[in-house]
Structure formats: C-alpha cells, structure tokens
C-alpha atoms as a PDB file:
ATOM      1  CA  UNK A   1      -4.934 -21.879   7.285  1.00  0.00           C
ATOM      2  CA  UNK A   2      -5.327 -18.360   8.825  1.00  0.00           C
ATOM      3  CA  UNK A   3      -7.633 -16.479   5.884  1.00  0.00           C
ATOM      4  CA  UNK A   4      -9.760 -13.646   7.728  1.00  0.00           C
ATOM      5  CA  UNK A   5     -10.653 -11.959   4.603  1.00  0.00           C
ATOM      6  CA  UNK A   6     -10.128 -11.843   0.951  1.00  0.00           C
ATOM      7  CA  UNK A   7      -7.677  -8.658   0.877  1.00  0.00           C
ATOM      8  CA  UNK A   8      -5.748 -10.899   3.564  1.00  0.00           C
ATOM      9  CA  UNK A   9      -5.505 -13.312   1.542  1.00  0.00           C
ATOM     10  CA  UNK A  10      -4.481 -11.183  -1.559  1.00  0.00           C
ATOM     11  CA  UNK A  11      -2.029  -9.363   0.280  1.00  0.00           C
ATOM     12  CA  UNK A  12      -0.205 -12.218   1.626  1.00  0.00           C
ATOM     13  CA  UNK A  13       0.412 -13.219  -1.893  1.00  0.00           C
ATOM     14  CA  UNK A  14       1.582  -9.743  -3.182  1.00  0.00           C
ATOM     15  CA  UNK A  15       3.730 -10.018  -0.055  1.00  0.00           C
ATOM     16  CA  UNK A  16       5.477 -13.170  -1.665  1.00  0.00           C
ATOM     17  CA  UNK A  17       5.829 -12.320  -5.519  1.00  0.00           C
ATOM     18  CA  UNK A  18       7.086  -8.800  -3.915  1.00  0.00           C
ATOM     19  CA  UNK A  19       9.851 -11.076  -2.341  1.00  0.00           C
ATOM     20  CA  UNK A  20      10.355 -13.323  -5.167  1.00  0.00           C
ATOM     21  CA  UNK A  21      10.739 -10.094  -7.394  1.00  0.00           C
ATOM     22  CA  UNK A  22      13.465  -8.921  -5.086  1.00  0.00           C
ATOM     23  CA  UNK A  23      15.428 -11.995  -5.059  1.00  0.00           C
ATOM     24  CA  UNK A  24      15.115 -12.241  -9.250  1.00  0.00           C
ATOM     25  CA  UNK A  25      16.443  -8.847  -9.771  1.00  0.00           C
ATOM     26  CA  UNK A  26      19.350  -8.695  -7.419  1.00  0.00           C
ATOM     27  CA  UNK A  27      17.705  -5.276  -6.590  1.00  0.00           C
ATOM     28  CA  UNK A  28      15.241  -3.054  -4.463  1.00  0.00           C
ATOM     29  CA  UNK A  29      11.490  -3.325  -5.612  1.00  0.00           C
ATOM     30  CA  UNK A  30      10.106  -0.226  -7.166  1.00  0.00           C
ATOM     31  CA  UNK A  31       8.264   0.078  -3.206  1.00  0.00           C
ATOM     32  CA  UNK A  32      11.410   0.155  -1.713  1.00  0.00           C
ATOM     33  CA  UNK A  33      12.455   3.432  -3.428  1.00  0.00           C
ATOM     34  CA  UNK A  34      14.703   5.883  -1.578  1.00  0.00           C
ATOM     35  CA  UNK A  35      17.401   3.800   0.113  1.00  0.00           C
ATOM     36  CA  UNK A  36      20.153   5.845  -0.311  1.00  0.00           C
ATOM     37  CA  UNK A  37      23.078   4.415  -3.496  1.00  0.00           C
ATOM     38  CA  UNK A  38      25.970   4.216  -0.894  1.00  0.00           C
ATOM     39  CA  UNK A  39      24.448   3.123   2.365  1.00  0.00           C
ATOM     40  CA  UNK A  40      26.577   0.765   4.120  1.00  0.00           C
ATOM     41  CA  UNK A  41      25.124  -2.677   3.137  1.00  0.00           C
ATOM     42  CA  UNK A  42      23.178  -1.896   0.641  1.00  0.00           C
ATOM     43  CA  UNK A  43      23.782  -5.163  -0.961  1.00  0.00           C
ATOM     44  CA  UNK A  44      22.537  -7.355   2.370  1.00  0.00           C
ATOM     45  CA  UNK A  45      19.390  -4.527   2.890  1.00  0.00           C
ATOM     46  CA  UNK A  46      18.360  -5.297  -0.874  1.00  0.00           C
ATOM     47  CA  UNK A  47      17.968  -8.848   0.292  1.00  0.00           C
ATOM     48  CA  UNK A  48      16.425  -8.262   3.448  1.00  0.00           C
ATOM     49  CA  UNK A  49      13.659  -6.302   1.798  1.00  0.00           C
ATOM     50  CA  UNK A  50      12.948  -9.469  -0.607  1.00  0.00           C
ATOM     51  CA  UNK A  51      13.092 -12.006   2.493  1.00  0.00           C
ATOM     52  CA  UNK A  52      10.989  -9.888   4.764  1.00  0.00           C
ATOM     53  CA  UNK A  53       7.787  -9.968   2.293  1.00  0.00           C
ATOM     54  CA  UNK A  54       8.778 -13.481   1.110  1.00  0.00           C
ATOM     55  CA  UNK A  55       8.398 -14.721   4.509  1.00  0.00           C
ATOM     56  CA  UNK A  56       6.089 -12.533   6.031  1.00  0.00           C
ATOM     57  CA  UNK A  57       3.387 -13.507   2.973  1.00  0.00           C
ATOM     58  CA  UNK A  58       3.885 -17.015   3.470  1.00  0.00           C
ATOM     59  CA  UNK A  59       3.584 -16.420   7.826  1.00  0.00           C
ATOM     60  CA  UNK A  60       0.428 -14.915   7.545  1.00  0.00           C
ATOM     61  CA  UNK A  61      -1.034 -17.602   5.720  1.00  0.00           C
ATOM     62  CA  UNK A  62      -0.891 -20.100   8.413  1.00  0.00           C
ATOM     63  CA  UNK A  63      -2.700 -19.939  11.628  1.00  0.00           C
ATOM     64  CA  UNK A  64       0.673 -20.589  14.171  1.00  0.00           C
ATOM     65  CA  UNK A  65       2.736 -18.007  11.983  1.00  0.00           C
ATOM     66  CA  UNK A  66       0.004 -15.430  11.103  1.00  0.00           C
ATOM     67  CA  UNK A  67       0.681 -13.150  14.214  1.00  0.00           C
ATOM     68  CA  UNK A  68       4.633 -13.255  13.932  1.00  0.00           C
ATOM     69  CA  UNK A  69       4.598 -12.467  10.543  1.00  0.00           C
ATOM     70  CA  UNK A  70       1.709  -9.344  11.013  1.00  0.00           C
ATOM     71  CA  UNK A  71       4.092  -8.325  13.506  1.00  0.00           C
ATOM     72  CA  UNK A  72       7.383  -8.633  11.511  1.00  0.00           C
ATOM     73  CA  UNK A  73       5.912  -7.075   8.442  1.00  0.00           C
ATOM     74  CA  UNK A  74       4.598  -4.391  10.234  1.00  0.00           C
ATOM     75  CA  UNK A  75       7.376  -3.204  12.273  1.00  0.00           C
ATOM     76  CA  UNK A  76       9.802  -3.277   9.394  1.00  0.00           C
ATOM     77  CA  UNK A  77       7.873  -1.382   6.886  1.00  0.00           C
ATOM     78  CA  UNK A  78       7.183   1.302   9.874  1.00  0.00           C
ATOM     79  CA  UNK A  79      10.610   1.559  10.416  1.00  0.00           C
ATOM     80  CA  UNK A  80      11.296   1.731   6.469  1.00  0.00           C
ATOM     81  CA  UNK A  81       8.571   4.491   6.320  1.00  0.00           C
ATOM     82  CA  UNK A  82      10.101   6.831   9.423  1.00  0.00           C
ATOM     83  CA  UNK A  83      13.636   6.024   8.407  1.00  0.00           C
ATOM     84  CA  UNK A  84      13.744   6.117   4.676  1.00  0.00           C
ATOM     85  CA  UNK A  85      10.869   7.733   3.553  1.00  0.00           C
ATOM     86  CA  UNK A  86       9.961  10.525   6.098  1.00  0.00           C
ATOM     87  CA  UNK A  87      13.389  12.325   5.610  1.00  0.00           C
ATOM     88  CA  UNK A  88      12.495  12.662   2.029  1.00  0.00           C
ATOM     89  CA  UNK A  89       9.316  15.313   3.673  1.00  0.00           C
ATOM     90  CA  UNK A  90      11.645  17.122   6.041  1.00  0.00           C
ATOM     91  CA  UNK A  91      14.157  17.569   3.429  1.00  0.00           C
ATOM     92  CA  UNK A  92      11.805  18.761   0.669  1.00  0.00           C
ATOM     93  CA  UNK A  93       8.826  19.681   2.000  1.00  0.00           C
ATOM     94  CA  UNK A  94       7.606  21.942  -0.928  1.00  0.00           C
ATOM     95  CA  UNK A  95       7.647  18.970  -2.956  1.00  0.00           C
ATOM     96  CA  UNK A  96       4.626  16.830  -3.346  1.00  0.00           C
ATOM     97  CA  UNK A  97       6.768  14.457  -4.984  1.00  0.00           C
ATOM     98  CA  UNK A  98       8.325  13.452  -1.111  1.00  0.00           C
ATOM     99  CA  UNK A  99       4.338  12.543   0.138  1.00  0.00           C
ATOM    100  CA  UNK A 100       3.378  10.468  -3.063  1.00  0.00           C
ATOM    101  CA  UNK A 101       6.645   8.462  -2.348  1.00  0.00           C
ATOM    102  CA  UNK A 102       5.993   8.369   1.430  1.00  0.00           C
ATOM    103  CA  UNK A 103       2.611   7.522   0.754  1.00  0.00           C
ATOM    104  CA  UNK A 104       3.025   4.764  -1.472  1.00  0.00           C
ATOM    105  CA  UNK A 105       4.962   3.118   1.278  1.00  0.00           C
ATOM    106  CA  UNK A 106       2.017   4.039   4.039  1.00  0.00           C
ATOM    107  CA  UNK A 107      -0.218   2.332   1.889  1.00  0.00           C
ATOM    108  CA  UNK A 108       1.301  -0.921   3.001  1.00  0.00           C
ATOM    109  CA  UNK A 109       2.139  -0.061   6.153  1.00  0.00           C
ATOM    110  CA  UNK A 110      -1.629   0.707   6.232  1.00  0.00           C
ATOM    111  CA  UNK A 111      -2.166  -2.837   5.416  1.00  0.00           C
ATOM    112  CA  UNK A 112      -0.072  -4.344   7.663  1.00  0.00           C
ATOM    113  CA  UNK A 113      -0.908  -2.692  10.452  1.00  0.00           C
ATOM    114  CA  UNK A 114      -4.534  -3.428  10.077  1.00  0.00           C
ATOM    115  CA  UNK A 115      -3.955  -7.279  10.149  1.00  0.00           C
ATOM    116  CA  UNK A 116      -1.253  -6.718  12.948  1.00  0.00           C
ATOM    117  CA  UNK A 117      -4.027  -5.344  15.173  1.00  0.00           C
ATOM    118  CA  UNK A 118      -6.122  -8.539  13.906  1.00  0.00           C
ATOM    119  CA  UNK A 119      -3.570 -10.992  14.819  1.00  0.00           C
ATOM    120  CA  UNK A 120      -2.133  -9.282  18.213  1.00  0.00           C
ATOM    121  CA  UNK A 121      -1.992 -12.110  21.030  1.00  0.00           C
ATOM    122  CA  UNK A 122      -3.802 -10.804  24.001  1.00  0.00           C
ATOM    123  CA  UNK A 123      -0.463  -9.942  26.058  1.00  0.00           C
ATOM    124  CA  UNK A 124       0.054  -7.825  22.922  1.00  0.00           C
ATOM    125  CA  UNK A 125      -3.176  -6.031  22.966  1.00  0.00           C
ATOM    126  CA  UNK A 126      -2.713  -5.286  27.124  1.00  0.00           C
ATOM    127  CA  UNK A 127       0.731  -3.739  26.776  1.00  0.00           C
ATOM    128  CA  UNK A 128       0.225  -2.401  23.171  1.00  0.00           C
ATOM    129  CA  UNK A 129      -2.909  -0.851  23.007  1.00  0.00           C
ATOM    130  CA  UNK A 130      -2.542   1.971  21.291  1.00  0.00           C
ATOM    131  CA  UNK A 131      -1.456   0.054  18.491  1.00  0.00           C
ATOM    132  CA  UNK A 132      -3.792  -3.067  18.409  1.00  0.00           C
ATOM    133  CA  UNK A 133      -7.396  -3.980  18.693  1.00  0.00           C
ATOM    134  CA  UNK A 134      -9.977  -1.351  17.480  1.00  0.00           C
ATOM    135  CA  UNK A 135      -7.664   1.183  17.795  1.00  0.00           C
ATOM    136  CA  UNK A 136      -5.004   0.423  16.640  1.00  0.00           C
ATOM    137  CA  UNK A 137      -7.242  -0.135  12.963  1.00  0.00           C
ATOM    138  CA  UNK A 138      -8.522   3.593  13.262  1.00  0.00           C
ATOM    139  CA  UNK A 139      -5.003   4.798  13.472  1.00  0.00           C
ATOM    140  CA  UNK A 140      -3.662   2.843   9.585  1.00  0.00           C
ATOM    141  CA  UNK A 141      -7.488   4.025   8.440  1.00  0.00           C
ATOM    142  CA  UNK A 142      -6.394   7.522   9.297  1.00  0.00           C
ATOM    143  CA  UNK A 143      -2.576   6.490   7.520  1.00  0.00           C
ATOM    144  CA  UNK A 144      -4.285   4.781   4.697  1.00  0.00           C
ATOM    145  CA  UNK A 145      -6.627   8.065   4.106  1.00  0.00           C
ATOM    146  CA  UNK A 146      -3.600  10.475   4.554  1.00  0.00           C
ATOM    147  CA  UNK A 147      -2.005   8.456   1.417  1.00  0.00           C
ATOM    148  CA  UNK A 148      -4.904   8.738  -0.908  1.00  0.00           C
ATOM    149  CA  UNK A 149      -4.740  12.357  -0.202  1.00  0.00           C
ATOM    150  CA  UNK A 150      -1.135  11.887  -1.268  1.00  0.00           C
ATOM    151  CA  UNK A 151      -1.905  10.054  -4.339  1.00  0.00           C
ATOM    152  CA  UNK A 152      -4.836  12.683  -5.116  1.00  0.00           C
ATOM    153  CA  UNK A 153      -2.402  15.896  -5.159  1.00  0.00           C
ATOM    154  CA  UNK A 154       0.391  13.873  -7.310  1.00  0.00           C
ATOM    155  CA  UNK A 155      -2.374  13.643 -10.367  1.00  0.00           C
ATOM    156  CA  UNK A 156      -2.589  17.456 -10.216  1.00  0.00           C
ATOM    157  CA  UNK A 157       1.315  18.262  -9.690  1.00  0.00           C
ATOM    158  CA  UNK A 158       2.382  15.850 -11.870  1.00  0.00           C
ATOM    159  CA  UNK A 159      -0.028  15.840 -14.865  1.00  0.00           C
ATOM    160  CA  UNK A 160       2.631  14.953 -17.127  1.00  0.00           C
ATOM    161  CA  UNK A 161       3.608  11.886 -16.049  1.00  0.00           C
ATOM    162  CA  UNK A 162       0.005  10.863 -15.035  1.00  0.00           C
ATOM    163  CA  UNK A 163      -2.080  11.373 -18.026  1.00  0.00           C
ATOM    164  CA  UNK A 164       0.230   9.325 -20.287  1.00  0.00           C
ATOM    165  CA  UNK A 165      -0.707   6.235 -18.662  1.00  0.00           C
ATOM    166  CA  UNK A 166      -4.465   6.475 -19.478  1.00  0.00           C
ATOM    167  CA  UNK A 167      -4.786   4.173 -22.035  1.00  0.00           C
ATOM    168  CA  UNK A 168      -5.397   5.760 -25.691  1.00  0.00           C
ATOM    169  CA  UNK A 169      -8.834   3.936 -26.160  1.00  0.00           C
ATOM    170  CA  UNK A 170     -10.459   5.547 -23.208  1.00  0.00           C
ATOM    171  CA  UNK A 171      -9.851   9.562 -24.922  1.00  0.00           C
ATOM    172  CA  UNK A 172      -9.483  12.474 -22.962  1.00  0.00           C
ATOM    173  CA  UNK A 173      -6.092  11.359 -20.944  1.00  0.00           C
ATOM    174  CA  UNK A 174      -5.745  14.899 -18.871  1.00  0.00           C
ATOM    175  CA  UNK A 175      -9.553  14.398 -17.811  1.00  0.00           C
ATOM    176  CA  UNK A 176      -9.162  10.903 -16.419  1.00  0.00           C
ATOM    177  CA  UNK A 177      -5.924  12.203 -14.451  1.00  0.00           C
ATOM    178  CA  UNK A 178      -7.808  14.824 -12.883  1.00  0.00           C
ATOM    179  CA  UNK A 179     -10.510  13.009 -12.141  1.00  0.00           C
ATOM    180  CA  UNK A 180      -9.017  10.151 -11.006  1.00  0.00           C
ATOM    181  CA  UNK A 181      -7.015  12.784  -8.881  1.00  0.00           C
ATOM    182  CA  UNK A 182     -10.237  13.964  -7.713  1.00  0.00           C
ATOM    183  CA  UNK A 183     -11.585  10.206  -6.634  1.00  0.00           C
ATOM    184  CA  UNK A 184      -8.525   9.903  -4.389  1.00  0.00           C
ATOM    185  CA  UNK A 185      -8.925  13.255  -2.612  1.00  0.00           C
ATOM    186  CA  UNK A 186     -12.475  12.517  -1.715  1.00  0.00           C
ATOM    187  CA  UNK A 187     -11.839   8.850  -0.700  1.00  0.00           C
ATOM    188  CA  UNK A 188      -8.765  10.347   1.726  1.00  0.00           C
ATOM    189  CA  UNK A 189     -11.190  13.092   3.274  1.00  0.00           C
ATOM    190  CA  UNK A 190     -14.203  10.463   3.226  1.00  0.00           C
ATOM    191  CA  UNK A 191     -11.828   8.199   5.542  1.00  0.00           C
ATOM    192  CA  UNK A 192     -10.173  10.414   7.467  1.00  0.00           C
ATOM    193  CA  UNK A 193     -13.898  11.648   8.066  1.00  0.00           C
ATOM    194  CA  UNK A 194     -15.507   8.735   8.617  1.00  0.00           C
ATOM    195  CA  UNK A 195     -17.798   9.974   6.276  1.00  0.00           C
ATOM    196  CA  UNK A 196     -18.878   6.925   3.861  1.00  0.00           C
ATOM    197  CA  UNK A 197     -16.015   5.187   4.428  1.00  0.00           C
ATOM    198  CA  UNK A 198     -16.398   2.130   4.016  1.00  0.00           C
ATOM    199  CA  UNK A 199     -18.340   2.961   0.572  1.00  0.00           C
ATOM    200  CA  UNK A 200     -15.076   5.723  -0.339  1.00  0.00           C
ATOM    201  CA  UNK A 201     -11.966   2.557   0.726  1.00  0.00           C
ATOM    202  CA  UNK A 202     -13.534   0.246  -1.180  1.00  0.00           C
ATOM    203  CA  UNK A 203     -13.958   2.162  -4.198  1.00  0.00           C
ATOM    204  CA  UNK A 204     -10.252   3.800  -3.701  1.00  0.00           C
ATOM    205  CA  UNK A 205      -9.057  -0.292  -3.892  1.00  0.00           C
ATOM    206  CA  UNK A 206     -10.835  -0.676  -6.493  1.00  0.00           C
ATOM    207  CA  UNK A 207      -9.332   2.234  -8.643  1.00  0.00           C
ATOM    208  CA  UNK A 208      -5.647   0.870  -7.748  1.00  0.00           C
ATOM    209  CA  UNK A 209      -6.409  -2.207  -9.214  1.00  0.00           C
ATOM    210  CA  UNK A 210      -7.586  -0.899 -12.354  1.00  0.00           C
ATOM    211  CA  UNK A 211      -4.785  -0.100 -13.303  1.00  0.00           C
ATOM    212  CA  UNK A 212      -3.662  -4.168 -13.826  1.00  0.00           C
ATOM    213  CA  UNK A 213      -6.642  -4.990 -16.163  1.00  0.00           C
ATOM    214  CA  UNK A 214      -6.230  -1.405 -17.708  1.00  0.00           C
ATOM    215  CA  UNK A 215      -2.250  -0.653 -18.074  1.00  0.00           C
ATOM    216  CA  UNK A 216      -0.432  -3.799 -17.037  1.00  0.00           C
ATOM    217  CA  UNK A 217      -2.715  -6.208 -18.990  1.00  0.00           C
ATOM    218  CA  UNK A 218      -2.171  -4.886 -22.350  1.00  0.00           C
ATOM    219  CA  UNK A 219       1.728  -4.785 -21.547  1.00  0.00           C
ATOM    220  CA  UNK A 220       2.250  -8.377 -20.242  1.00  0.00           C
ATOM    221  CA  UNK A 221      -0.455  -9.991 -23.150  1.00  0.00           C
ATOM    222  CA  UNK A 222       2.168  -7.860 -25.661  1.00  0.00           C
ATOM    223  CA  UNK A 223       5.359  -9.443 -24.264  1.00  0.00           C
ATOM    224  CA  UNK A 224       6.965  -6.160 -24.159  1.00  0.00           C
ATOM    225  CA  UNK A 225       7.259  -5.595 -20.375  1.00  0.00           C
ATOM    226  CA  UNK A 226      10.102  -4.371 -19.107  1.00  0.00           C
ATOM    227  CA  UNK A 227      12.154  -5.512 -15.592  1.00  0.00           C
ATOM    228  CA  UNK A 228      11.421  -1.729 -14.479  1.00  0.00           C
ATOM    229  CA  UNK A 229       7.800  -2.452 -16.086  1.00  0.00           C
ATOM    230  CA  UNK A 230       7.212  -5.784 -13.887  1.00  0.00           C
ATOM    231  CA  UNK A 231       8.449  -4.501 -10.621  1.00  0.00           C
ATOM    232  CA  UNK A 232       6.006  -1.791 -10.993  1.00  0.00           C
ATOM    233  CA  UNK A 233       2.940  -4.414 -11.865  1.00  0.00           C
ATOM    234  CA  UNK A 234       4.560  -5.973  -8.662  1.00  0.00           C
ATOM    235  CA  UNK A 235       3.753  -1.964  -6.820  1.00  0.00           C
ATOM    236  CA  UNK A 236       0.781  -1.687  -7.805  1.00  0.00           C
ATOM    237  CA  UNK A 237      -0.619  -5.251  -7.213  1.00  0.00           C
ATOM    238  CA  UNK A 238       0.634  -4.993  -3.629  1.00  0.00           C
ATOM    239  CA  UNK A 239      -0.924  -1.470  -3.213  1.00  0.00           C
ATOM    240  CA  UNK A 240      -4.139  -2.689  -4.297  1.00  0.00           C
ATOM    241  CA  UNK A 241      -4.088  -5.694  -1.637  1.00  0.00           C
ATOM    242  CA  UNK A 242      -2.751  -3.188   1.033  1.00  0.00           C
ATOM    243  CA  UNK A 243      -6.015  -1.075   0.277  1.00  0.00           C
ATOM    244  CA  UNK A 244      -8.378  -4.058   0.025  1.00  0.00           C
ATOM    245  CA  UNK A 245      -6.742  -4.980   3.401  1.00  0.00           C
ATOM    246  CA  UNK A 246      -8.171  -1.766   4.905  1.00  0.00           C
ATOM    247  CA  UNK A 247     -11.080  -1.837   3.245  1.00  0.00           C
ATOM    248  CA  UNK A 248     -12.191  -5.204   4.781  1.00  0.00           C
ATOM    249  CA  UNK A 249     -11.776  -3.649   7.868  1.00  0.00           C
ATOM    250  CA  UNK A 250     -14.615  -2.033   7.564  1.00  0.00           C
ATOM    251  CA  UNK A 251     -16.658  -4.926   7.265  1.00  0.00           C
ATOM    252  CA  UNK A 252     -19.697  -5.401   9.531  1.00  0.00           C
ATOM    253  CA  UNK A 253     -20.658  -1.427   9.167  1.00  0.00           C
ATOM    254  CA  UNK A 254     -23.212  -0.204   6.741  1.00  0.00           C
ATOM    255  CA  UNK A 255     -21.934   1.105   3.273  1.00  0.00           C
ATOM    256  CA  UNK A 256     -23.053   4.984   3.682  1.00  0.00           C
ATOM    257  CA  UNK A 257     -22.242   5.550   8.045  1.00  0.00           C
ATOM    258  CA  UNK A 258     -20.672   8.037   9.243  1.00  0.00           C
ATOM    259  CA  UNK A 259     -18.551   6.765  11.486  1.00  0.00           C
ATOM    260  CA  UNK A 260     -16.338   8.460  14.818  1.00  0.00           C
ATOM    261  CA  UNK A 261     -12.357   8.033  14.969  1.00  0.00           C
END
C-alpha cells in the first residue's frame, strides 16, 4: 500500500464509489455536469468518466500504480475542466453560476494535482517542473483557493437555493447561507494569501463535509434518497476528500504562518 495521508486515502475511495455510481446509473455523475446532450459519444464518454475514477481510486492505492493513476486522474479532469467547464465562463461570464460549476470541478482537479506532484517519478519532476514537486502543489493551492472563492459568491447569488438546505433544527436558514458564504470567501483569500492557510483549508474541508452528517445523513437514515439525491452525496463526499487532499499538503507548517507562493 501507497497511503501518504488520510485525505489520500479518503479520496481514493470517493474516486471509486464516484466510478461505481457512474456505472449504476448508466449516466454522468452530478461532477461531471456540462457535457453537452448531443456530443458525439456521449454514451462511451459517460462510461469513461465512471472507469477513469474507478480505476484511478483503486491505482492510487497501491504503491506500483499510485503514480500512473495521480497522473491519469489528473490529466483527465484538467482536460474536463478547460474543455467542458471553462467554456461555460467565456460564454456567460456575468453569471456566477459558470464559476460555482467550474469550481466544483477545480476542487478535484485541486486534489489530484496535489498527489500528482507527490507521486511524480523523478524524470517527471526534471521535464515537468512547473507542474510537480513544491511547485507544482502551490499552483492547485492557488486552484483550490480560487474555488472556495467560487463557492463563497454562489451562497450570496443564489440564496434561494442555498438556504433551503440548512437543516430546519439549526433556525435562521438565510444566516447560515451567508455565513457559510462568508467562511468560504475568507478560506479562498486566506489560501490564495498564504495567510493562515493551513488553519483556513482545513477548516474549508471541514465545512464540505458537514454537509454528510448534516443534510445527507438525515436523508439516507429516512430511506427517501433519491438517484439525483445519491449522486450528489457521491459530489459532495468527493469534494470533501479533494479538499482534505489539499489540506494535508500543508502538513509540516505551523497552523497560523503566513506563508509565500
């Protein structure tokens, strides 16, 4: 076994019930959002983007496979994120709507990339520099904080659809959206800073996975969930292992630095 850190761990199992997910519905994951109804092989890319994570989570739990799989997993969601997700920007780029959806998607390319520039063999690291090693973890920090940023804006835009989700026990449903909102802008600046930021991506994971004991929990112990309602239990548990992911890479450096990009 391969384990470097818990979040690695974690997200090589979201990887796999992401995968599994895709294979039981016949269909894209909620993640996966965006790929166009009559793209030519749509059918063979919905598969694809079930085998990818299926295989890629089970890779990087093995020493021999780890760095193949960090690399597969990587490249593909980059290329999902530029190809699929980015036009959404340059086509609507009043709407904040187009960076919460490209974000979610960063957030696991975040994720990957951090344990790609883990696992790169040294020939890797020579050639690919930029994209490896130490550096290549500052640049999916800097992706990672430009996503809670994201995230942060969509509470504000899109009240409506974020306050209903606070569950009824915890009162005051537009106040937890906003600050929850809040929490997310801070933790994207803190990052993108370097100002606490180990302190602001833990507590950013954290808040993502919330949302399973908090939302999901009730839902699933009610037997009421939905196929639309499990795939996104499936989002958010990957999104929370994608952000653990990047917070352990800030391990080894004190809670409350400021630290240079």
């Amino acid at each position: 076994m391969r384990i470097t850190s818990p979040g690695h761990a974690v997200f090589a199992v979201a990887m796999i019930a992401m995968g599994i997910m895709g294979l039981i519905k016949g269909d894209f994951a909620p993640i996966w959002g965006g790929a166009p109804r009559h793209m030519p092989a749509r059918e063979v890319l919905v598969y694809l983007c079930a085998f990818v994570p299926l295989a890629s989570g089970l890779g990087l739990l093995w020493q021999r496979t780890a760095a193949l799989a960090a690399r597969v997993l990587f490249i593909y969601l980059l290329l999902w994120l530029l190809l699929i997700k980015a036009p959404f920007i340059f086509r609507a780029p009043l709407e904040e709507v187009s960076y919460q959806s490209f974000g979610m998607t960063a957030v696991i390319v975040a994720g990957a990339w951090v344990l790609y520039a883990w696992f790169a063999p040294d020939w890797e690291r020579k050639r690919l520099g930029f994209a490896t090693g130490d550096h290549g973890v500052r640049m999916a920090r800097v992706l990672y904080g430009a996503s809670l940023i994201a995230f942060g804006l969509s509470h504000f835009f899109y009240l409506n659809l974020t306050a209903p989700l606070v569950p009824a026990w915890l009162g005051w449903p537009e106040g937890w959206a906003y600050f929850t909102g809040c929490t997310y802008l801070a933790a994207g600046l803190g990052i993108l800073t370097g100002m606490l930021a180990r302190l602001v991506a833990s507590l950013s994971a954290l808040q993502m996975g919330l949302f399973v004991p908090l939302v999901w929990a009730p839902l699933i112990a009610s037997g009421h969930m939905s196929t639309f309602q499990w795939g996104e239990f499936v989002a958010t548990c990957v999104l929370t292992a994608s952000a653990w992911v990047v917070a352990d890479s800030y391990r080894g450096t004190s809670w409350f630095a400021l630290l240079r990009h």
